[in-house]
Protein backbone atom coordinates (compact mmCIF):
# COMPACT_ATOMS: atom_id res chain seq x y z
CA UNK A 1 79.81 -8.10 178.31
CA UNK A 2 79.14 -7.92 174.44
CA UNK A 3 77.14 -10.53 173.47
CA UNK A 4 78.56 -12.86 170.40
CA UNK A 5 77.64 -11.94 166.91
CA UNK A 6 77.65 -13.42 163.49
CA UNK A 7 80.70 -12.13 161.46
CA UNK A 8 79.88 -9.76 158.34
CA UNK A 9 83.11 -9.62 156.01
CA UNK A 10 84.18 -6.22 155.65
CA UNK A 11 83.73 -5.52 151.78
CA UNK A 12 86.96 -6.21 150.12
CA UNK A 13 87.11 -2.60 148.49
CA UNK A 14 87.19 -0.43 151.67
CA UNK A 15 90.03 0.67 152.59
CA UNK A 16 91.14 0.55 156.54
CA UNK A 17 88.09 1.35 159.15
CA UNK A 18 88.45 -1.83 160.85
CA UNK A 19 87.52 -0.53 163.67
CA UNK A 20 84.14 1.53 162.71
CA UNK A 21 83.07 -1.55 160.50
CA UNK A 22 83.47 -3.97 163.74
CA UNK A 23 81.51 -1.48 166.19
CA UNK A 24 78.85 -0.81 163.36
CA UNK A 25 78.68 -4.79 162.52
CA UNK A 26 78.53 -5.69 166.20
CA UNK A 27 75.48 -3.00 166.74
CA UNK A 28 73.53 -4.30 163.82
CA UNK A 29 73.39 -7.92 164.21
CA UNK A 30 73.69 -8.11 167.91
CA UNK A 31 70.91 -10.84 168.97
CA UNK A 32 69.21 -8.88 171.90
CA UNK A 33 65.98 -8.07 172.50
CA UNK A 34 64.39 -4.81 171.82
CA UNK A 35 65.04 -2.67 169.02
CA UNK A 36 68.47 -0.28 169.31
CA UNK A 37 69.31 3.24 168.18
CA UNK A 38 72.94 4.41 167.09
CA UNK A 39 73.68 7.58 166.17
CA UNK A 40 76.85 8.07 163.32
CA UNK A 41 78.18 11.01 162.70
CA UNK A 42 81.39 12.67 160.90
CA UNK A 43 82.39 15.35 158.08
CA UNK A 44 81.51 14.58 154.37
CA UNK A 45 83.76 13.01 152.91
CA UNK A 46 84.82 10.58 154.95
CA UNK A 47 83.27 7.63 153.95
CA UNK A 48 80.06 7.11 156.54
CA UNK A 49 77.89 6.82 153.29
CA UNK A 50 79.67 3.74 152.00
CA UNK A 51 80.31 2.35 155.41
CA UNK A 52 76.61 2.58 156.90
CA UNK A 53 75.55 1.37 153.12
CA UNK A 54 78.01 -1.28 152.89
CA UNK A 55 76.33 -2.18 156.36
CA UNK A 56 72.80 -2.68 155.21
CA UNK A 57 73.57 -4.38 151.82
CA UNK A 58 76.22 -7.29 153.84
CA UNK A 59 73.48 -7.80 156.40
CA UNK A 60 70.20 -7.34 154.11
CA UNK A 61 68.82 -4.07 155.95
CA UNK A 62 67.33 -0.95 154.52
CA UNK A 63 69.43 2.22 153.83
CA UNK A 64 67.42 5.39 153.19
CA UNK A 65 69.59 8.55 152.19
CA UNK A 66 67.72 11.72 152.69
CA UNK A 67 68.30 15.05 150.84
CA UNK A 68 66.98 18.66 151.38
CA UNK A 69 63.66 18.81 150.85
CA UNK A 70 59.56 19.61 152.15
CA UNK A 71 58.63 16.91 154.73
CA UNK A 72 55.89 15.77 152.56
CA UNK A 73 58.60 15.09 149.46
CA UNK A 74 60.66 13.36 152.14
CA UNK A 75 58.12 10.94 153.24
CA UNK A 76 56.80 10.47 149.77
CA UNK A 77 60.82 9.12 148.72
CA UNK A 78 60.67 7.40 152.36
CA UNK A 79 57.63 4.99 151.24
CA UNK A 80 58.80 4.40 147.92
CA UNK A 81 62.15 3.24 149.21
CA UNK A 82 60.85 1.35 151.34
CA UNK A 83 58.17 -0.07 149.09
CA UNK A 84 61.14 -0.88 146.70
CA UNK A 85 62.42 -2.79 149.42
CA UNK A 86 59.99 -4.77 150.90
CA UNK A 87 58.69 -5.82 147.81
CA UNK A 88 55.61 -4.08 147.95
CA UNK A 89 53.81 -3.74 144.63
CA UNK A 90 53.14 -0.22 145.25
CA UNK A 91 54.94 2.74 146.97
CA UNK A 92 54.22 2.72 150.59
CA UNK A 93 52.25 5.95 152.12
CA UNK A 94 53.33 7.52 155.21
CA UNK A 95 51.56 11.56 156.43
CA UNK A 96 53.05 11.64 159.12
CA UNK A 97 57.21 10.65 160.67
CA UNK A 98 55.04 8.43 163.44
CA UNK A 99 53.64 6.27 161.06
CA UNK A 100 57.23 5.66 158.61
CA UNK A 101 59.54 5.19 161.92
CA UNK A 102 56.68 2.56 162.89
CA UNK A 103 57.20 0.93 159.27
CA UNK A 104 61.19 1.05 160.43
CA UNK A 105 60.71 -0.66 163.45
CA UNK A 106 58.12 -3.31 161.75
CA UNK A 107 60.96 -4.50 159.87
CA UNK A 108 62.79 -6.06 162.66
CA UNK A 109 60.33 -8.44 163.77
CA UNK A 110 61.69 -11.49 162.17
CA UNK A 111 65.78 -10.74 163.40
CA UNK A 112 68.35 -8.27 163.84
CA UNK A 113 68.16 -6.04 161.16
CA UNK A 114 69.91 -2.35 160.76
CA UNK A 115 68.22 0.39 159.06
CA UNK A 116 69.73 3.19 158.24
CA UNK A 117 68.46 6.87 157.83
CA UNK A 118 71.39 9.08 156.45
CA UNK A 119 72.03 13.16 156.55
CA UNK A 120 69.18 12.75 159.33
CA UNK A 121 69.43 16.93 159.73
CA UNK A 122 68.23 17.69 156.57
CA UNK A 123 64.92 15.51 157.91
CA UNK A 124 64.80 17.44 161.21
CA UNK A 125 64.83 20.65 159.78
CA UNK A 126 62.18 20.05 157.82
CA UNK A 127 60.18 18.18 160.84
CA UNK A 128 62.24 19.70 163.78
CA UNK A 129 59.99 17.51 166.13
CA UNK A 130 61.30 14.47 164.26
CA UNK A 131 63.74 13.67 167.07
CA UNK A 132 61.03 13.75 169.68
CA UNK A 133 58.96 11.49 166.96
CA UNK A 134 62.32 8.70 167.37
CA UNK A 135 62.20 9.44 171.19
CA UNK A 136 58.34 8.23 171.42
CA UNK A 137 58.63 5.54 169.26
CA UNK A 138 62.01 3.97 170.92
CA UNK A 139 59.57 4.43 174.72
CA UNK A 140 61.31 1.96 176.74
CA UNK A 141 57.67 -0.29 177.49
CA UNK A 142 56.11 0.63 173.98
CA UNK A 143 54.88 -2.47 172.09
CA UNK A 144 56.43 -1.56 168.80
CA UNK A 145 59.93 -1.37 170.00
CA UNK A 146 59.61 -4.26 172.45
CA UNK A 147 59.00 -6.50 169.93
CA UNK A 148 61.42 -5.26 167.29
CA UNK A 149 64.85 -5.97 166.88
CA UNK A 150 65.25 -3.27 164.20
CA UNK A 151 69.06 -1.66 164.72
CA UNK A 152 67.92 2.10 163.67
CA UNK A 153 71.22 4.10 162.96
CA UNK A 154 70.87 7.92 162.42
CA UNK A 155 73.76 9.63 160.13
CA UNK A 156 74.53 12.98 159.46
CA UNK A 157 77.71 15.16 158.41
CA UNK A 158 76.75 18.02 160.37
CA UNK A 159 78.85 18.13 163.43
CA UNK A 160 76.99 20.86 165.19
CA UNK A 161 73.70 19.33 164.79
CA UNK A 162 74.59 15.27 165.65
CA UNK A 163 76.58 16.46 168.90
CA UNK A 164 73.29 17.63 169.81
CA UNK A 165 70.89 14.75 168.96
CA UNK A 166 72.67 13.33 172.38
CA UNK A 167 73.52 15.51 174.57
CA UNK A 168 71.56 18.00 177.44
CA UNK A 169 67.61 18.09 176.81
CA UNK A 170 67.81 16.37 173.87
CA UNK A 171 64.90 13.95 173.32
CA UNK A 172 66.90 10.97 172.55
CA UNK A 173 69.51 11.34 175.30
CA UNK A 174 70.20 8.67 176.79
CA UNK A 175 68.40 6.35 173.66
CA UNK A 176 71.16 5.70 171.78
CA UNK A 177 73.18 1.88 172.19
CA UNK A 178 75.99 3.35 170.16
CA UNK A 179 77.94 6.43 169.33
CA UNK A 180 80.12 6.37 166.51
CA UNK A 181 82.02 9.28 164.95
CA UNK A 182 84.10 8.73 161.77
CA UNK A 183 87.56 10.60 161.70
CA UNK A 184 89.24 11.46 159.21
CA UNK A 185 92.35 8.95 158.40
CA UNK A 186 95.43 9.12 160.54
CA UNK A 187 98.93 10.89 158.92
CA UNK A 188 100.47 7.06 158.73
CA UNK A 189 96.74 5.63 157.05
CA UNK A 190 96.52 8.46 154.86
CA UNK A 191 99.90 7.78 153.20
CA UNK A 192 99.10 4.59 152.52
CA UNK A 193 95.85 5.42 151.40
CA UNK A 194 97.54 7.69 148.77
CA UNK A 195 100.30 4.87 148.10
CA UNK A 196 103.23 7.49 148.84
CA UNK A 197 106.19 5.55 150.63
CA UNK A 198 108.46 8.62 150.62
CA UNK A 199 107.37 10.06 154.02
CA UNK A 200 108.61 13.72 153.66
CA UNK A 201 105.83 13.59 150.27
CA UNK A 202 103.48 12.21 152.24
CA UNK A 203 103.39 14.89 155.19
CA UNK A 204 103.23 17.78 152.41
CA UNK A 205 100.27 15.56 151.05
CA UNK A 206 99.39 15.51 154.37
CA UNK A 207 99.73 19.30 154.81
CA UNK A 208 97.27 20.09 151.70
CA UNK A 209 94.18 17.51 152.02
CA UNK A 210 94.78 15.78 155.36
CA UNK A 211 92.96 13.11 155.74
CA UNK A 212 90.22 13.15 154.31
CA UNK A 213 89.35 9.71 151.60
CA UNK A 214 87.19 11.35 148.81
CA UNK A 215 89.80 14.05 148.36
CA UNK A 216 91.67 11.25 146.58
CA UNK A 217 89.12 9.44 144.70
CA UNK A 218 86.73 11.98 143.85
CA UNK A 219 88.37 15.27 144.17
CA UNK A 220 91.88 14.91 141.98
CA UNK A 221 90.65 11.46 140.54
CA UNK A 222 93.69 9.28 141.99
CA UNK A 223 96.30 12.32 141.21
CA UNK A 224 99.24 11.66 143.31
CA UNK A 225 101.92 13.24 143.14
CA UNK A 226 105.30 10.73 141.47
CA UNK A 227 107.44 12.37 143.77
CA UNK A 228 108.92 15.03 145.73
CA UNK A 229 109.84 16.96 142.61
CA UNK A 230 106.20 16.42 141.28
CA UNK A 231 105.23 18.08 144.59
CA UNK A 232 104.90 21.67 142.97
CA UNK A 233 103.29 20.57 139.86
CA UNK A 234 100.75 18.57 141.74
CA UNK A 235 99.72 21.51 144.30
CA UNK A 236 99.42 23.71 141.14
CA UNK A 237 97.08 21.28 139.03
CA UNK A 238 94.68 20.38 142.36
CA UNK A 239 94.25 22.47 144.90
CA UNK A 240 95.15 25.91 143.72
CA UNK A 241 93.35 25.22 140.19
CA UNK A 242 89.98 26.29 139.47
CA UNK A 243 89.54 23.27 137.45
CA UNK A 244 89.61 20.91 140.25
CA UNK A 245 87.13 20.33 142.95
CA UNK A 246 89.61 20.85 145.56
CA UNK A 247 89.98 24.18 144.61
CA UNK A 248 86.65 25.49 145.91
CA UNK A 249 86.17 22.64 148.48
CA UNK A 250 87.38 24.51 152.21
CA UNK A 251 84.83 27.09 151.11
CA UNK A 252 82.19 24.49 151.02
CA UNK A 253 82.88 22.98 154.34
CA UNK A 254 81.31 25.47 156.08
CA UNK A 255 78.43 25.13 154.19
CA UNK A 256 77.88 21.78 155.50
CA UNK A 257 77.12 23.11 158.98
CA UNK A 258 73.95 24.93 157.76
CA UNK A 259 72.99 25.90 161.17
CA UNK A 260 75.51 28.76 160.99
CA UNK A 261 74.59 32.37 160.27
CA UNK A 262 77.23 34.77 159.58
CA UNK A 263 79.54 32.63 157.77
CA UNK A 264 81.61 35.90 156.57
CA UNK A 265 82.21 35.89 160.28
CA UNK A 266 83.35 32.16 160.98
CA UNK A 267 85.71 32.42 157.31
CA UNK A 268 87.55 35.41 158.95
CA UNK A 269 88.14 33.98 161.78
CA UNK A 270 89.11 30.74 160.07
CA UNK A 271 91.60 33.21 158.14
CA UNK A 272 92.63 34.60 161.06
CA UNK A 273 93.82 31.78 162.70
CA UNK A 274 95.54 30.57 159.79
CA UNK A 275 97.58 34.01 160.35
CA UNK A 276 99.15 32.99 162.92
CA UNK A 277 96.34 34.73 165.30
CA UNK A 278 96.04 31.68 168.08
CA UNK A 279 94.23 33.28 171.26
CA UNK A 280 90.74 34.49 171.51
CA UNK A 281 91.91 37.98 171.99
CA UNK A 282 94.51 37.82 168.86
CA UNK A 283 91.61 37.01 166.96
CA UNK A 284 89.37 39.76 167.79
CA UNK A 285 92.01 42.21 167.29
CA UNK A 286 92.82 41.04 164.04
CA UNK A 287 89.08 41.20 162.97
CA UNK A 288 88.92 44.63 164.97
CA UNK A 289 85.80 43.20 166.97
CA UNK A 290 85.58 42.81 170.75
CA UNK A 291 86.62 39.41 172.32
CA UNK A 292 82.82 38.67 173.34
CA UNK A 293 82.17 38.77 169.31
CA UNK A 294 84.15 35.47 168.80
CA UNK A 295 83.50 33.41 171.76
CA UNK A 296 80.66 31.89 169.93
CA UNK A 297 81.72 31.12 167.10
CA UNK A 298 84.95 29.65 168.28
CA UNK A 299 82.62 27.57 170.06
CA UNK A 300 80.61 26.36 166.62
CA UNK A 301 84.09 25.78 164.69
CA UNK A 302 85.36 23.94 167.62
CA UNK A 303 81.67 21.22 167.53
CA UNK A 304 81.99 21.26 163.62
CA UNK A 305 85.16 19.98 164.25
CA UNK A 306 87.34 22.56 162.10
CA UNK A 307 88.55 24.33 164.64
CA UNK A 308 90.49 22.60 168.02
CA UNK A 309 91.11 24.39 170.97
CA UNK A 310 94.47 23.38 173.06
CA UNK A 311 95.05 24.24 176.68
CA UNK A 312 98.34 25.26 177.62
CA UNK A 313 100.43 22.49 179.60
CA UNK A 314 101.81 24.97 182.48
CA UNK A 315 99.39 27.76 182.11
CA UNK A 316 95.60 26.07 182.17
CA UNK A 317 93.99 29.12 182.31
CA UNK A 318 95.80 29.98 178.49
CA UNK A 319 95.06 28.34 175.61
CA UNK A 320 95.52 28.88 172.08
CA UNK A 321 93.14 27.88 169.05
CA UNK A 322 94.09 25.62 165.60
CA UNK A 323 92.83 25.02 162.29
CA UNK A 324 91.56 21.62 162.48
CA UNK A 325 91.62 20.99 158.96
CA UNK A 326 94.54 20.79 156.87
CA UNK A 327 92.66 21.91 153.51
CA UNK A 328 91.19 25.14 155.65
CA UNK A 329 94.28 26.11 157.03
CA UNK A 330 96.01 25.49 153.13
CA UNK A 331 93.21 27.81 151.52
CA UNK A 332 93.45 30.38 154.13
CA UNK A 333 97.08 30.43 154.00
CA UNK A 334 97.50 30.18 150.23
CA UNK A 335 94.72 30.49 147.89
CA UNK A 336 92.22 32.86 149.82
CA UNK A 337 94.90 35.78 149.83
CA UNK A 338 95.21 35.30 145.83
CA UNK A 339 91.68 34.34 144.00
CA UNK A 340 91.48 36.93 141.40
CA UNK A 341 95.20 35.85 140.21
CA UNK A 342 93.86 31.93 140.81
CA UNK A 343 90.70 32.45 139.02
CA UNK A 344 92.52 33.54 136.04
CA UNK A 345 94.58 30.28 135.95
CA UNK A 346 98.16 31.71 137.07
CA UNK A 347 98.57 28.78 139.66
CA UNK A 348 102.00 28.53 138.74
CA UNK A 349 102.57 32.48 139.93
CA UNK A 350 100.79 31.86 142.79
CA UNK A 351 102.55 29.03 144.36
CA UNK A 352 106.09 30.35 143.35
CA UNK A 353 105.55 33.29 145.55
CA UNK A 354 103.42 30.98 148.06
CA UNK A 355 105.68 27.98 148.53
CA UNK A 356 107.83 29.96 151.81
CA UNK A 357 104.77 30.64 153.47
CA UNK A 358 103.28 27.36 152.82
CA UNK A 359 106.23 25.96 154.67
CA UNK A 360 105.90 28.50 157.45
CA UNK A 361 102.77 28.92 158.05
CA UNK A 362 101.19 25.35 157.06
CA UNK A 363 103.92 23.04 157.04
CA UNK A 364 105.65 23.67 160.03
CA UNK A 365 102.27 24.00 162.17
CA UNK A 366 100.97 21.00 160.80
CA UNK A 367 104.17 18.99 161.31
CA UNK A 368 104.02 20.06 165.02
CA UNK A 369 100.34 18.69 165.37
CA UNK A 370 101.83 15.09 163.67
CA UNK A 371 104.02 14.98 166.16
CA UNK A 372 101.70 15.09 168.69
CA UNK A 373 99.80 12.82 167.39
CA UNK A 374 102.73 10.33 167.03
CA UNK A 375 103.11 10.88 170.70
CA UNK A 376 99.39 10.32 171.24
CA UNK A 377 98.98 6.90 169.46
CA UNK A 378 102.14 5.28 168.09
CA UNK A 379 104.86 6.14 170.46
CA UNK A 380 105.51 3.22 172.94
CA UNK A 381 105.42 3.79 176.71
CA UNK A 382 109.23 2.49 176.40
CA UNK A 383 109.89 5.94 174.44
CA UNK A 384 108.83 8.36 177.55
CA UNK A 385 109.63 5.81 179.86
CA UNK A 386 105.59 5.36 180.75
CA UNK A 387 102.26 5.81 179.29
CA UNK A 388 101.29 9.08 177.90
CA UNK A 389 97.82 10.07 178.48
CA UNK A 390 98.01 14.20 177.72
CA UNK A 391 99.49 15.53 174.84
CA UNK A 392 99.93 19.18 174.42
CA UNK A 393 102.31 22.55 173.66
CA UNK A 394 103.15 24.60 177.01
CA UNK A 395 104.47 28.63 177.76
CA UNK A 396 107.15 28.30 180.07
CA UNK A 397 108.28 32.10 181.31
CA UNK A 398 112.08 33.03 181.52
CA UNK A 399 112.06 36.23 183.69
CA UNK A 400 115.65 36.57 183.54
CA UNK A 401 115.78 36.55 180.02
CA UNK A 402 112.27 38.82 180.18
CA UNK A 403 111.07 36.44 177.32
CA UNK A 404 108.86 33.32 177.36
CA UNK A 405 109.71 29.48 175.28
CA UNK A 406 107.19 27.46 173.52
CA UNK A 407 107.45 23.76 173.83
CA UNK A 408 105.83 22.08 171.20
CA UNK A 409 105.23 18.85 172.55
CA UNK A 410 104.52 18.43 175.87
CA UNK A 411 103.99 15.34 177.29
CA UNK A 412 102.39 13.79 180.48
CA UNK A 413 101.29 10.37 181.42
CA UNK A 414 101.20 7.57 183.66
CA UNK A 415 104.31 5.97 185.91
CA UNK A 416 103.06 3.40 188.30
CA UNK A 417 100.13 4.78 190.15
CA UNK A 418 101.06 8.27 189.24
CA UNK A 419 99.12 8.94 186.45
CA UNK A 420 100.37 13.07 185.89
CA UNK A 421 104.15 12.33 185.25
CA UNK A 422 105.70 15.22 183.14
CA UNK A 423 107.27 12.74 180.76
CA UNK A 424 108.81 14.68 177.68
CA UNK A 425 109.53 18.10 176.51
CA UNK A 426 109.86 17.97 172.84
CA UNK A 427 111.02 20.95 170.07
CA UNK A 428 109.72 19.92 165.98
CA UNK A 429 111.45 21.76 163.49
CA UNK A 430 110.10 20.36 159.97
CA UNK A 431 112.65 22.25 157.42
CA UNK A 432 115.66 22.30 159.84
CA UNK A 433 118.21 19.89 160.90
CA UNK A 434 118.44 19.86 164.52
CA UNK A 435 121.88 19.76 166.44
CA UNK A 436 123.11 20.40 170.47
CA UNK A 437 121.76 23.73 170.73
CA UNK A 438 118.22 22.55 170.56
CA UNK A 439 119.02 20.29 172.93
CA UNK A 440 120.49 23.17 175.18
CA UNK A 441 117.52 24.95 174.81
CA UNK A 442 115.20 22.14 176.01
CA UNK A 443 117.73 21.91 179.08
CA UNK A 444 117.16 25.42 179.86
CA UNK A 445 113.87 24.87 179.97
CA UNK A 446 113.79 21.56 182.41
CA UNK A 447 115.62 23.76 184.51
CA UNK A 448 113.22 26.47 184.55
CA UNK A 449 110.59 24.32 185.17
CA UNK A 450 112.38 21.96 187.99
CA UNK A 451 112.93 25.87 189.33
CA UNK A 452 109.06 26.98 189.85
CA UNK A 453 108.96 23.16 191.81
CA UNK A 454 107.71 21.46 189.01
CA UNK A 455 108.69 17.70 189.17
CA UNK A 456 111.30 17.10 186.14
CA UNK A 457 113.05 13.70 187.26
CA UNK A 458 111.49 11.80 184.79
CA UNK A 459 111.67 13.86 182.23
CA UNK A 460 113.05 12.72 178.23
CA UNK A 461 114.38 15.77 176.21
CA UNK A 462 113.15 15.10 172.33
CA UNK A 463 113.58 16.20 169.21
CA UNK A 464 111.45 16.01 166.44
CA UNK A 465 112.94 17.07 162.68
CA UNK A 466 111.98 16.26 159.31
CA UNK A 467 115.22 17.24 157.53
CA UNK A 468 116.90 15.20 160.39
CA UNK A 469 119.71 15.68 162.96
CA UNK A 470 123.31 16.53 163.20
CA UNK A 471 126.07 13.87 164.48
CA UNK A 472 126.53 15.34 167.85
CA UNK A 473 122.99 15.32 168.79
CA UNK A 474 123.14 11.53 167.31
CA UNK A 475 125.68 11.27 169.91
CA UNK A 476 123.63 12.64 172.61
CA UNK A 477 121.14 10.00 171.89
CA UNK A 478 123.65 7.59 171.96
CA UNK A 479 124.03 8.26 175.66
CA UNK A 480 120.14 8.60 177.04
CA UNK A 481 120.22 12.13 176.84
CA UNK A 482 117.59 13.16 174.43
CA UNK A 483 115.09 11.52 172.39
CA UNK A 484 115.37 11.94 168.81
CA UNK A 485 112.06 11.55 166.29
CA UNK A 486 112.81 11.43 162.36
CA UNK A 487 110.05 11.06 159.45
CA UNK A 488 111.41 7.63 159.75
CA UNK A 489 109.98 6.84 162.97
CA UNK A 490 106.86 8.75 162.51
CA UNK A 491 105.61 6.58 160.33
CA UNK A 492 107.27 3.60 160.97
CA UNK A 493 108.38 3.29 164.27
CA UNK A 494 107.30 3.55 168.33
């Protein structure tokens, strides 16, 4: 059982991330003995900065931010930072990572007290034993830690490398008190992040920079759109002008992960994904390269978080591949294709011969992925009729027909004891309004299903539309027989 803390107020100007400031409050004042080790991690841009410094200035800790650089410049910074902070009337000397994580530790003799060391990679590549270094100091009967109550949180933005730090032979598996990794907003946060109340604006929003905080602040300097008619205008002006940050930005979040080689590699087959190119061997023919060529990095784009890999809900030996990131899949889509005609300022051009396959390609995708997210975390188990724990798209095969259907929303969950009900097959159409013959469709499918002996009793036919649905399917709900899902409900309702 926890043990009670003191409360630290979370700063009045941050917006949402109750729950990271409460784990990351918890950790750092927690009254134990011993001195702890957390280990934060997330994509730039998300805010762990100003949460993890936010952290040390409410409870009086130290916050060092490190920055590429020789390990001697690094420790040099390190001691006068710490110096600065202690009070010291010179800068502090440290030759060696032993002696400053010592210094670290020293600080939390008197009480709890977190101290942070931020974009830890960019330290470890410059001392790659600097892990092993934490791992020593943090030895479970070693004087130092024992009688320290120092909370020592590591940050870093690079997925790749602070999955790692934990996991396998890692030195510090098994060291860490907490693991904390800070997501990017949710579709119903990020609209009121960007203050937009009309929901079909904020999925397009949603569509372009996800959800992602500096985008807002930093990147279009609190440009939001007025409305759905300022839509256009607003794509042209941010993210498909050179002017803007935005514009160059998916192109820079590979350069994040600096661990990767061949990034011409992992950009085409970002690009090929965003093609519509989903399986493993899709991509590899569309980059005319054998499968083996693009196991890897699938693998790397999958820990950096950019790519997400879904299995298939009545095939699990298929799956397909997704962008993970709305901005990626927007560039790749959109403004990859056209740079020399961007880069000459004809945004305007661009996006009037873009704005279909924006909706086709990006849209319509990404509206799918909301919805199963909706499912995921908002829905209420009264919706399905019980709690659902896997959320997914599924192949079913028609022989008769000699064709196959995609379901885009696939749901399973938990009934009484049962806890792998199949609980909802759902269709999402963003740009059409749905009537009965969707509905047939999903009843063709049950059918198929309940004949290959797969348990369909309990089964809730849905439909999920942002343009919304036609009276007869209204009526349909009306009598229990299918679920219906609006823009209205997916961000308002369970």
């Amino acid at each position: 059982m926890r043990r009670p803390t003191r409360n630290l107020p979370k700063p009045p100007d941050m917006f949402d991330r109750d729950r990271e400031w409460s784990e990351l409050t918890a950790f750092a004042v927690d009254e134990g003995p011993e001195a702890t080790m957390a280990v934060v991690s997330g994509r730039r841009r998300q805010g762990k900065s100003f949460l993890l410094d936010s952290l040390a200035r409410a409870a009086g800790g130290f916050y060092f931010c490190a920055y590429e650089a020789t390990e001697a410049e690094s420790l040099r910074r390190f001691g006068e930072e710490l110096g600065q902070y202690t009070g010291s009337i010179a800068p502090m000397r440290f030759d060696r990572w032993e002696q400053a994580i010592d210094a670290l530790l020293a600080l939390g003799k008197e009480r709890p007290l977190p101290v942070v060391i931020d974009e830890f990679p960019y330290l470890a590549r410059a001392t790659p034993s600097l892990p092993s270094i934490v791992q020593v100091a943090y030895g479970p009967r070693r004087p130092e830690r024992l009688q320290s109550r120092a909370r020592l949180l590591l940050c870093g933005s690079s997925l790749a490398f602070m999955g790692k730090l934990l996991s396998g032979t890692s030195p510090l598996r098994g060291r860490a008190g907490l693991e904390l990794i800070v997501q990017p907003l949710d579709f119903r946060q990020a609209a009121a992040f960007w203050g937009i109340d009309d929901h079909r604006l904020a999925l397009l929003v949603h569509s372009v920079v996800g959800g992602t905080p500096a985008y807002r602040r930093e990147f279009v300097r609190d440009d939001v759109p007025a409305d759905l008619d300022d839509f256009d205008a607003w794509v042209c002006r941010t993210a498909l002008s050179p002017r803007s940050p935005l514009y160059r930005e998916a192109r820079y979040l590979l350069a994040d992960e600096s661990d990767l080689r061949d990034r011409a590699l992992y950009h085409s087959v970002l690009a090929a994904l965003a093609s519509g190119n989903a399986t493993a061997g899709g991509i590899a023919g569309c980059l005319e390269r054998p499968t083996s060529d693009i196991t890897h990095p699938l693998t790397v784009l999958q820990d950096c978080g950019l790519v997400r890999r879904e299995v298939d809900a009545f095939r699990k030996n298929r799956s397909v591949y997704r962008v993970g990131e709305p901005l990626i899949a927007f560039d790749h889509a959109i403004s990859r294709p056209k740079l020399p005609l961007l880069d000459r300022g004809l945004a305007e051009q661009v996006w009037e011969t873009s704005r279909a396959r924006f909706l086709s390609a990006v849209v319509g995708p990404h509206f799918e992925q909301i919805c199963r997210e909706w499912v995921a975390h908002f829905a209420a188990p009264e919706t399905f009729g019980g709690m659902p724990i896997d959320v997914s798209y599924g192949t079913v095969p028609d022989p008769a027909a000699q064709t196959s259907h995609e379901i885009d929303v696939v749901v399973r969950g938990a009934v009484g004891q049962d806890n792998g009900v199949l609980l909802s097959l759902g269709e999402a159409k963003w740009d059409q309004v749905m009537g009965v013959g969707h509905l047939d469709r999903l009843r063709h499918v049950e059918s198929l299903l309940a004949g290959r002996g797969i348990d369909t009793s309990a089964v809730r036919l849905t439909c999920y539309s942002g343009a919304g649905f036609t009276d007869d399917l209204r009526a349909a709900e009306t009598k229990g027989e299918v679920v219906l899902v609006d823009l209205q409900r997916l961000y308002g309702g369970e």
